[in-house]
Protein backbone atom coordinates (compact mmCIF):
# COMPACT_ATOMS: atom_id res chain seq x y z
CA UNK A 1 0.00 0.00 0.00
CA UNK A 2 1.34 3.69 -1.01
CA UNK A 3 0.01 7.28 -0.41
CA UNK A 4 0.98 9.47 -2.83
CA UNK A 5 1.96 9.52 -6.61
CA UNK A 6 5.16 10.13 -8.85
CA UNK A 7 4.62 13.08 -11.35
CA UNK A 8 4.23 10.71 -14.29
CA UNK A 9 0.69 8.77 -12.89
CA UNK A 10 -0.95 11.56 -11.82
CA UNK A 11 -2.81 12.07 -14.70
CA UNK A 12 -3.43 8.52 -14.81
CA UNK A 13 -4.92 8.71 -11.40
CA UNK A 14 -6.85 11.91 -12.18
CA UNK A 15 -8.53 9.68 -14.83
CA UNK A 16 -9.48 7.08 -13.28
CA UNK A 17 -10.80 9.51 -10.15
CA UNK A 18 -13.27 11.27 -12.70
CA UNK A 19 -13.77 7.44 -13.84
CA UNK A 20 -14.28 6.44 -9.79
CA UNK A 21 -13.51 2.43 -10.28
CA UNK A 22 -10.46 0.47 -9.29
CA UNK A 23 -8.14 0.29 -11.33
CA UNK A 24 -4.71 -0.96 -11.68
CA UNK A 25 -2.36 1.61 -12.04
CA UNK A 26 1.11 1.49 -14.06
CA UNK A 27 4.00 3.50 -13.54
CA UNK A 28 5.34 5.30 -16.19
CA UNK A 29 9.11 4.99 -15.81
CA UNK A 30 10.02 7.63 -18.00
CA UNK A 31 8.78 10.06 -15.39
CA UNK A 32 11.41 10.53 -12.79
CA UNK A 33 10.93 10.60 -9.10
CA UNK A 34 9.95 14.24 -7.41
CA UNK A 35 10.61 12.74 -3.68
CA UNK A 36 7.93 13.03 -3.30
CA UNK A 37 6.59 9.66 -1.60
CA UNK A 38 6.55 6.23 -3.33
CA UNK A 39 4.34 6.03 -6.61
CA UNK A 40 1.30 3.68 -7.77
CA UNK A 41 3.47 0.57 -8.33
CA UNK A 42 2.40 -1.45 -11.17
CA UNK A 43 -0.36 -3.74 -10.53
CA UNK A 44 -1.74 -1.70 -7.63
CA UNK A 45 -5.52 -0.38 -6.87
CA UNK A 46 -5.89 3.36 -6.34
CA UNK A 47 -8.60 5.47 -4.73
CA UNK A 48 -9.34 8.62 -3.81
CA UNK A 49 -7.88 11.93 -5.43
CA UNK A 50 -5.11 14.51 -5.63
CA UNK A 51 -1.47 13.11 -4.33
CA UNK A 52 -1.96 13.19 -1.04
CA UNK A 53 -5.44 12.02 -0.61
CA UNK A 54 -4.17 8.78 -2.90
CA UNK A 55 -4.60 5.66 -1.46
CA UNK A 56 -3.05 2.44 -3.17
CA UNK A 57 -3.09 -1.56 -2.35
CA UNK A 58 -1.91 -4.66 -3.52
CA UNK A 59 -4.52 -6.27 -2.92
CA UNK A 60 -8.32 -5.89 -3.16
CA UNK A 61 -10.41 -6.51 -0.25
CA UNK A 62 -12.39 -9.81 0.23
CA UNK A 63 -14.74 -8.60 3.56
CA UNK A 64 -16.90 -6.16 4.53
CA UNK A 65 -16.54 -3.96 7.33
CA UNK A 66 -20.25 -3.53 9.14
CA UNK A 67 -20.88 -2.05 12.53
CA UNK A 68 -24.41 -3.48 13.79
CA UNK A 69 -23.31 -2.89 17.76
CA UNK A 70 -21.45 0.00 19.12
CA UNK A 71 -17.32 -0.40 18.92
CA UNK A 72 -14.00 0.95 19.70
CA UNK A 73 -11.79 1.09 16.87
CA UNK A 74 -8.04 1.64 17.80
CA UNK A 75 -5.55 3.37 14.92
CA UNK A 76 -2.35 2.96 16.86
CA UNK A 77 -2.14 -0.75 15.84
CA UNK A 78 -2.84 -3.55 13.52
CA UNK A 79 -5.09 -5.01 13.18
CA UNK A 80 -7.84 -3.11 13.81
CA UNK A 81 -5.44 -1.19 10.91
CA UNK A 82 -5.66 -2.86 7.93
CA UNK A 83 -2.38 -1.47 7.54
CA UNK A 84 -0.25 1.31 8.89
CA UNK A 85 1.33 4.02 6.46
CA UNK A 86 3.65 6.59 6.32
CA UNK A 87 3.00 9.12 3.46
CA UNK A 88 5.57 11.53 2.10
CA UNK A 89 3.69 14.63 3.89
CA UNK A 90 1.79 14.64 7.32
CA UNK A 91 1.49 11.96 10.11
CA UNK A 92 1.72 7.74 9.66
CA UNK A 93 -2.19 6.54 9.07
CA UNK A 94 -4.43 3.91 9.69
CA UNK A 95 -5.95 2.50 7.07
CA UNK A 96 -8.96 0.00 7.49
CA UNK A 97 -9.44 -1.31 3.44
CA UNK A 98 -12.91 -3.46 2.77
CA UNK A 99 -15.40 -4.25 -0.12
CA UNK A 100 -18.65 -2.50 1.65
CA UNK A 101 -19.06 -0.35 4.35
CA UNK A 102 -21.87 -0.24 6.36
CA UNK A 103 -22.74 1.24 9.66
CA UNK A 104 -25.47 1.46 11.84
CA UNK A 105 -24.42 1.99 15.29
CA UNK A 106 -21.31 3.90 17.03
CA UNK A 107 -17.84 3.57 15.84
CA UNK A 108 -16.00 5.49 18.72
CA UNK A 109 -12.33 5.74 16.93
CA UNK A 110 -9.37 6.94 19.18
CA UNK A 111 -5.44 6.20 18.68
CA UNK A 112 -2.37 7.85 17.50
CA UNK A 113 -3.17 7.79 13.72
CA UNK A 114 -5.92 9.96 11.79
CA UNK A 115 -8.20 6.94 10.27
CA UNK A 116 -8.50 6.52 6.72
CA UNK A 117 -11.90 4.11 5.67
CA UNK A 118 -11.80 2.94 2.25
CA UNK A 119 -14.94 0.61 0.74
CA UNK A 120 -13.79 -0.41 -2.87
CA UNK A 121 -17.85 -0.91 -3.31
CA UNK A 122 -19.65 1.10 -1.29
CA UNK A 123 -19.33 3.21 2.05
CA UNK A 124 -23.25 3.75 3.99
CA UNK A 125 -23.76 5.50 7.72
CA UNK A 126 -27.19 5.00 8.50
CA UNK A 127 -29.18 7.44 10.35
CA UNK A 128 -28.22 5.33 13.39
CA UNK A 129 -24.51 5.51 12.53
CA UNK A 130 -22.07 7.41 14.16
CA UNK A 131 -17.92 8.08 13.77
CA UNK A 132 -17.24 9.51 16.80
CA UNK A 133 -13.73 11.20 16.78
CA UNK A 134 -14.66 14.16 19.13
CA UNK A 135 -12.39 14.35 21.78
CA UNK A 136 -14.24 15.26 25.26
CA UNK A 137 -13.18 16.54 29.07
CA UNK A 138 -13.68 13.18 30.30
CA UNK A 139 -10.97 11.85 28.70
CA UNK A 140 -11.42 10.33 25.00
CA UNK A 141 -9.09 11.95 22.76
CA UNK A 142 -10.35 11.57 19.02
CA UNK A 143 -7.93 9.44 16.62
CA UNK A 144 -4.60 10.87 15.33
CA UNK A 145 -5.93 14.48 17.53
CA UNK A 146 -3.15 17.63 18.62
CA UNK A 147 -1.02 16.70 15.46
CA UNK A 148 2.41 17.97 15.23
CA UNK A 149 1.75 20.64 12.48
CA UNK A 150 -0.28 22.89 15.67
CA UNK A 151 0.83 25.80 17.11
CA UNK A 152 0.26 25.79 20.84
CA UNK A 153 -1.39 28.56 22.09
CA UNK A 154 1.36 31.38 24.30
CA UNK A 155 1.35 31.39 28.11
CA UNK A 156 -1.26 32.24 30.48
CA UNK A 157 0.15 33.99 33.26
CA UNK A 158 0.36 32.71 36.62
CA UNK A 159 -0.05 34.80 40.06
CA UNK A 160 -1.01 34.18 42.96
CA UNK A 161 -4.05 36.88 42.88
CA UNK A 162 -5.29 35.01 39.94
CA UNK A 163 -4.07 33.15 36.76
CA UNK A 164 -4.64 33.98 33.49
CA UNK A 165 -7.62 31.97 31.31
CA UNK A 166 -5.26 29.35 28.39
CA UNK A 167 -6.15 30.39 25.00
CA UNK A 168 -8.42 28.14 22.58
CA UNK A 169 -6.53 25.72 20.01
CA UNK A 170 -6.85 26.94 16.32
CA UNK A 171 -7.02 24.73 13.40
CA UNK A 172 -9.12 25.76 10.25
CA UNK A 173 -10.32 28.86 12.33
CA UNK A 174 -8.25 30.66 15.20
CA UNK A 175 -9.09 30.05 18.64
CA UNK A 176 -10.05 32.28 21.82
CA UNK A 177 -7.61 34.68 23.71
CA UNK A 178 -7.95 33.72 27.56
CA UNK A 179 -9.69 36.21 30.03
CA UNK A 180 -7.20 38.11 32.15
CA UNK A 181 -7.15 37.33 36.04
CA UNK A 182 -6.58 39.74 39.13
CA UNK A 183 -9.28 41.82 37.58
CA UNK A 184 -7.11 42.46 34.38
CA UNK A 185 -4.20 44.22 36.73
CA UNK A 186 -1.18 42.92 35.18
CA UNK A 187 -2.23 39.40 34.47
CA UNK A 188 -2.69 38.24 30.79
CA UNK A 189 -4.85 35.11 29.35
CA UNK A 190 -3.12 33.11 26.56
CA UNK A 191 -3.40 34.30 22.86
CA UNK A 192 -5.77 31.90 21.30
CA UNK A 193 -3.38 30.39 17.97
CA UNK A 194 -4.60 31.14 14.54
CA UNK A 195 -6.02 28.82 12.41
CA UNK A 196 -2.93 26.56 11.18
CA UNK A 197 -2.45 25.14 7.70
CA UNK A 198 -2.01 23.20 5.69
CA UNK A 199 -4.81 21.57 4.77
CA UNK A 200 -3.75 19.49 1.70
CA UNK A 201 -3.03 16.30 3.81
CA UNK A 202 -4.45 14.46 6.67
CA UNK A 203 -4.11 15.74 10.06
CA UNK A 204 -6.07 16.20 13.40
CA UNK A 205 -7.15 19.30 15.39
CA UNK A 206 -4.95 21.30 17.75
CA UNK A 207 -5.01 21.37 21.93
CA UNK A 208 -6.03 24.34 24.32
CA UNK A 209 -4.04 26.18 26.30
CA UNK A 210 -3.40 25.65 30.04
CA UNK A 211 -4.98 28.42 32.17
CA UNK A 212 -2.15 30.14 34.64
CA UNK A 213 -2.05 29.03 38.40
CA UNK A 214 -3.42 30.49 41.04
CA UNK A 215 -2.65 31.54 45.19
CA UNK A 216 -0.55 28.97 47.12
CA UNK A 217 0.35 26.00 44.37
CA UNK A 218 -2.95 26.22 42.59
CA UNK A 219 -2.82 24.68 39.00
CA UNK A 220 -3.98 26.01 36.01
CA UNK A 221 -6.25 23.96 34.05
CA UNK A 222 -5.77 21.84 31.17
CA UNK A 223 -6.43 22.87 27.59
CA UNK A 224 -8.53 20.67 25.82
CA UNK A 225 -7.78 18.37 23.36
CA UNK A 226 -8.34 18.64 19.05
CA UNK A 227 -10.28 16.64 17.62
CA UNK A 228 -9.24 13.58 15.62
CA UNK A 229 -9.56 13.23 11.49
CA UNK A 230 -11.30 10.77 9.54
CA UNK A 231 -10.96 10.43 5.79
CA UNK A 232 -13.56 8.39 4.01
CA UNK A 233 -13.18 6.80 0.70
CA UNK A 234 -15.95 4.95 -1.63
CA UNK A 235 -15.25 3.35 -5.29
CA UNK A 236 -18.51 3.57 -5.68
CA UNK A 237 -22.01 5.15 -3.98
CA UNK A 238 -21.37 7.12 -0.52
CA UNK A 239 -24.89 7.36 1.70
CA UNK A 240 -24.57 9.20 4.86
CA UNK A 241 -27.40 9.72 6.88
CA UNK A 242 -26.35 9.39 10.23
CA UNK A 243 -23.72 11.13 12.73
CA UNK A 244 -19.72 12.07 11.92
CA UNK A 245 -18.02 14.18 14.72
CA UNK A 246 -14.56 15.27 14.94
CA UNK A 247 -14.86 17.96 17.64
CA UNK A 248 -12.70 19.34 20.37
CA UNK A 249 -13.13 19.00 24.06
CA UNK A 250 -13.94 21.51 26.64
CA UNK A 251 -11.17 23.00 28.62
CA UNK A 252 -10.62 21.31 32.62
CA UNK A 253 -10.99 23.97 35.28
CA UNK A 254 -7.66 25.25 37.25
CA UNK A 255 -7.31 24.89 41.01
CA UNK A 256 -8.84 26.70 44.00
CA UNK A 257 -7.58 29.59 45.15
CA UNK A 258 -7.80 31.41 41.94
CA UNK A 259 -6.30 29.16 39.15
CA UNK A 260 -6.68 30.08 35.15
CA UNK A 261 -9.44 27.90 33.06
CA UNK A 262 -7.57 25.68 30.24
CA UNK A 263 -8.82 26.79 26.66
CA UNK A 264 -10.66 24.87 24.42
CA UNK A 265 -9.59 22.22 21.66
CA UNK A 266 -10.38 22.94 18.12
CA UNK A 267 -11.91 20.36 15.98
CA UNK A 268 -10.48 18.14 13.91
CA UNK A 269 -10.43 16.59 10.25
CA UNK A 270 -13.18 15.21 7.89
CA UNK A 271 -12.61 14.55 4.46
CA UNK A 272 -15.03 12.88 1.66
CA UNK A 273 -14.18 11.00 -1.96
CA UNK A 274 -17.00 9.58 -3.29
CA UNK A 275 -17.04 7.69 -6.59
CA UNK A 276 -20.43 7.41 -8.09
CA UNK A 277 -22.50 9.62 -5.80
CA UNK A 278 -22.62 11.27 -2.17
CA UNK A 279 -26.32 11.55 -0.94
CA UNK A 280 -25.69 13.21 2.63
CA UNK A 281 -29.88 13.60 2.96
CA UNK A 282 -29.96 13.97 7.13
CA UNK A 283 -27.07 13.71 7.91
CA UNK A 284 -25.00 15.86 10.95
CA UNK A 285 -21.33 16.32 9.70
CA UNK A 286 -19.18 18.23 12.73
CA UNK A 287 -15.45 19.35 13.48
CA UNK A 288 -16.37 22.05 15.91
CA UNK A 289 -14.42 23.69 18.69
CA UNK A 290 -14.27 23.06 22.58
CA UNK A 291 -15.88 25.48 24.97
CA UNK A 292 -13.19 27.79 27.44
CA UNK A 293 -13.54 26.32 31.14
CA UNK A 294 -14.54 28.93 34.07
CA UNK A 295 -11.65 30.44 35.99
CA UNK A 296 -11.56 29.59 39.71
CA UNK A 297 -11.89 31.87 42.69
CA UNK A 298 -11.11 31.06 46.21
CA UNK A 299 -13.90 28.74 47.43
CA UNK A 300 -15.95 27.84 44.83
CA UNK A 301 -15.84 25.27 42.09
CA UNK A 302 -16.00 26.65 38.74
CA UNK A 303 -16.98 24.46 35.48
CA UNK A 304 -15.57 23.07 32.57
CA UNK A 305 -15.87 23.86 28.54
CA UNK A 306 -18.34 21.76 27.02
CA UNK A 307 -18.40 19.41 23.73
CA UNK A 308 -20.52 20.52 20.65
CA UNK A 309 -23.47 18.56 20.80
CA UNK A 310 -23.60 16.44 17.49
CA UNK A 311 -27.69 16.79 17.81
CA UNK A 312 -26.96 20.42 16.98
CA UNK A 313 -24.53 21.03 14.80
CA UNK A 314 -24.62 25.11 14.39
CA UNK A 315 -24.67 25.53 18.01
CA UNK A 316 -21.40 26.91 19.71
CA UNK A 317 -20.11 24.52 22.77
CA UNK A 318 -20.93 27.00 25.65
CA UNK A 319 -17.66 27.98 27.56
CA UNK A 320 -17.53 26.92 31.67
CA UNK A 321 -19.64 29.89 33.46
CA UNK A 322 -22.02 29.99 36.65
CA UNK A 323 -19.57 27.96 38.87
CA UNK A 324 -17.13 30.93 40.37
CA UNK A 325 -18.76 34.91 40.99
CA UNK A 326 -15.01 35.96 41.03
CA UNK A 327 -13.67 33.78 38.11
CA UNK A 328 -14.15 35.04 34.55
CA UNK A 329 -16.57 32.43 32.36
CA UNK A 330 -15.12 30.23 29.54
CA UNK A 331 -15.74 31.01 26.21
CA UNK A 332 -17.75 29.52 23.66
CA UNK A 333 -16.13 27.16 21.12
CA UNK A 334 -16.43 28.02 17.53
CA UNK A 335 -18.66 27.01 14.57
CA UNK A 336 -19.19 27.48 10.70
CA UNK A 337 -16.13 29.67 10.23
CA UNK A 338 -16.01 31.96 12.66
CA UNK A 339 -13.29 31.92 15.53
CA UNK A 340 -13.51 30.53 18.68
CA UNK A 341 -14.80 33.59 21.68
CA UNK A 342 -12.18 35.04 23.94
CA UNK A 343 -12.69 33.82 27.69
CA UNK A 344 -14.06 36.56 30.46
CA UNK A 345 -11.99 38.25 32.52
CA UNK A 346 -12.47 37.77 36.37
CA UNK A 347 -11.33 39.83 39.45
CA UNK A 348 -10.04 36.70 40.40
CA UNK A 349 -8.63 33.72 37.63
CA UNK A 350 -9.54 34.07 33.91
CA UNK A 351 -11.78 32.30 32.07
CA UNK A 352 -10.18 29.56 28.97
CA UNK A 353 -10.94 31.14 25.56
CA UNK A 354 -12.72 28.94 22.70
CA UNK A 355 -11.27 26.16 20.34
CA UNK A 356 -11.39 27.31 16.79
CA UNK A 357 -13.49 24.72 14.04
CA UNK A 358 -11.77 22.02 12.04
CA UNK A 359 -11.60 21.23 8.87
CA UNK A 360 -14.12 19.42 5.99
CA UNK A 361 -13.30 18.71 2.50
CA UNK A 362 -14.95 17.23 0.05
CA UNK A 363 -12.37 16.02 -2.92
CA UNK A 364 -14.84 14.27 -5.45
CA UNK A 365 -17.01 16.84 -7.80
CA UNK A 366 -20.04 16.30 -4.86
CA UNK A 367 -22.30 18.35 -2.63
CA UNK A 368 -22.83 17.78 1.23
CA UNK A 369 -26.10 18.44 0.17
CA UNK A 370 -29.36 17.92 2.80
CA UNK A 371 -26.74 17.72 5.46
CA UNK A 372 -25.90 20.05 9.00
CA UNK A 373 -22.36 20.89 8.17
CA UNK A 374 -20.02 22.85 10.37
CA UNK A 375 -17.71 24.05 9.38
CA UNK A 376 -18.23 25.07 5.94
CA UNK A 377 -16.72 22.55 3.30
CA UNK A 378 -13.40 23.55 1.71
C-alpha cells in the first residue's frame, strides 16, 4: 500500500478519479521521481484523489466492514489497521481497506493515527450511525488528535491573585484569547493560535491552552484536546445519513484559590471521496471547537468547557460559566467559520478562551447536500 503519486501517474490517477472504479495503475518509468513519496506501483488499486489524498493496495479486499453494535476502533495498531502508512507529507495513518461499508451503530475511533476508511464498493452510515472522533473533558481523545503541524497557544500567566484563562486551540479557524485574572491588573490570558495550515493532507485538530495558576500551588487547568480526522473513501455510492463528529473537548478547570481555566480544543479533520454519488440527505457532519472552562476563585468550584453537541450542529459549545462569581466564564467554542470567543476576565482567575473549528473537504465533484455541516466545506 502507497500514499501518494510520482509526477508521471498523476494524470493517470486523475482519470481514473473522474472514472471512480479500481483500477490498476502502471507507472510510467520515463517520469522521474519528485521525492515526493513512493508512486502507484504497477499492478496496484488506487482510490481517492489529488497526491496526497491517494490511497493504493496490492490487494483488493475480500470482507466487509459492518458495525451493527457499538465499537472501539483503535488506529495505533494492527489489526484493527488494515495497515499502517507513512505518506511523504503529514502523520503515519491507519488505514482499514474493505469491499462495503456499512454502519449502523457507534464507531468510537481513538489512537495515535488519523483513520483513513476505504470501501472499494460502497461506504453507507445509516441514520443510526455514528464516527465519533470528538475528543471530550472526560478523557477520550479523538484518533490521530493535537497533530504535530499545531501551534500551541502562548502562556497564560500565573499569580497568585489570579491566573490567566489558556487560550483556545486553532485549526481551520483561530481560537479564543484567555480572560485576564486579578481583575485584568497585570495578568494576561493566553493568545488563542490562529487557524494553522495546511490543509492538503491528513491531520487532526490542535489542543487548548493551560490556564495560569493560582494563590498557594494552585494549577492552572488543562487545555482541551483537538479533535481527531477521519478520511472516508468509496469506489462507488457514498450514503450518509447518520452522525460524523470530529470535535474538540472543553477545557478542565484550574485549582482553588484562583487558578486560570484551560482553553478549548479545536476540531479536527473530515474529508469525503466519493465515486459514483454522495447523498448526505440527514445527515449531521461536525469538526467544531471546545468550549473555554470557568476560571476559579477562592472557594468555589468553577466548570468546565463543554463538547458541541452532534444533535446540533450550528450551536457553539458554551464555555464553563455559573460555577465561580469571582472567576471570569469560559468562552464559547467556535462554529461554521467563525473563531472561537475570547474567555471573560475575572477579578479573580480568567476564564479559557474557545477552540477554533476544524476542517471538511470534500475532494470528489459532490455536494454535502441535505446535510448540517459545520464548518463550511473547503
Amino acid at each position: 500500500m502507497s500514499w501518494g503519486l510520482r509526477p508521471g501517474v498523476v494524470l493517470v490517477v486523475l482519470v481514473t478519479a473522474c472514472r471512480f472504479s479500481p483500477t490498476t495503475q502502471s507507472l510510467d518509468d520515463g517520469g522521474g521521481d519528485d521525492g515526493g513519496g513512493s508512486g502507484a506501483e504497477q499492478g496496484q488499486f488506487c482510490f481517492g484523489a489529488q497526491p496526497n489524498y491517494t490511497i493504493c493496495t496490492d490487494t483488493l479486499p475480500q470482507d466487509p466492514f459492518t458495525v451493527g453494535a457499538d465499537q472501539n476502533f483503535n488506529t495505533s495498531a494492527v489489526p484493527d489497521c488494515t495497515q499502517i502508512i507513512t505518506p511523504a507529507q503529514g502523520p503515519a495513518l491507519c488505514v482499514k481497506f474493505a469491499t462495503t461499508v456499512e454502519i449502523s451503530a457507534t464507531l468510537t475511533v481513538s489512537g495515535a493515527n488519523p483513520f483513513v476508511l476505504v470501501a472499494t464498493d460502497s461506504l453507507s452510515i445509516t441514520s443510526t450511525g455514528t464516527i465519533d472522533l470528538a475528543s471530550t473533558s472526560a478523557g477520550n481523545v479523538g484518533a490521530g488528535a493535537n497533530s504535530a503541524d499545531c501551534i500551541d497557544p502562548s502562556a497564560a500567566t500565573s499569580d497568585s491573585n489570579g491566573g490567566g484563562g489558556g487560550g483556545g486551540g486553532g485549526f481551520g479557524t483561530a481560537g479564543g484569547k484567555g480572560g485576564k485574572g486579578d481583575g485584568g491588573n497585570i495578568n494576561e490570558g493566553g493568545a488563542g493560535t490562529a487557524g494553522t495550515a495546511p490543509f492538503d493532507y491528513l491531520r487532526g485538530g490542535c489542543k487548548g491552552g493551560a490556564g495560569g495558576d493560582g494563590d498557594t500551588g494552585a494549577t492552572g487547568g488543562v487545555g482541551g484536546n483537538g479533535g481527531g480526522a477521519v478520511y472516508l473513501v468509496s469506489g462507488g455510492a457514498m450514503t450518509i445519513a447518520g452522525t460524523i463528529n470530529a470535535s474538540g473537548s472543553g477545557g478542565l478547570i484550574g485549582s482553588n484559590p484562583k487558578a486560570g481555566g484551560g482553553g478549548g480544543g479545536s476540531g479536527g479533520m473530515i474529508v469525503f471521496h466519493a465515486g459514483t454519488a454522495l447523498d448526505a440527505g440527514g445527515a449531521h457532519i461536525l469538526a467544531n471547537g471546545g468550549g473555554g472552562a470557568e476560571g476559579a476563585d477562592t472557594g468555589n468550584t468553577p466548570r468546565v468547557g463543554k463538547e458541541p453537541d452532534p444533535t446540533k450542529v450550528t450551536t457553539a459549545a458554551p464555555g464553563g460559566a455559573g460555577g465561580c462569581g469571582a472567576g471570569g466564564d469560559g468562552g464559547d467554542g467556535a462554529v461554521l467559520l467563525l473563531p472561537g470567543m475570547p474567555g471573560i476576565q475575572g477579578s479573580d482567575a480568567g476564564g479559557g478562551g474557545g477552540g477554533g473549528v476544524g476542517v471538511i473537504r470534500v475532494l470528489s465533484v459532490h455536494l454535502l447536500t441535505g446535510a448540517m455541516v459545520s464548518p463550511a466545506p473547503l
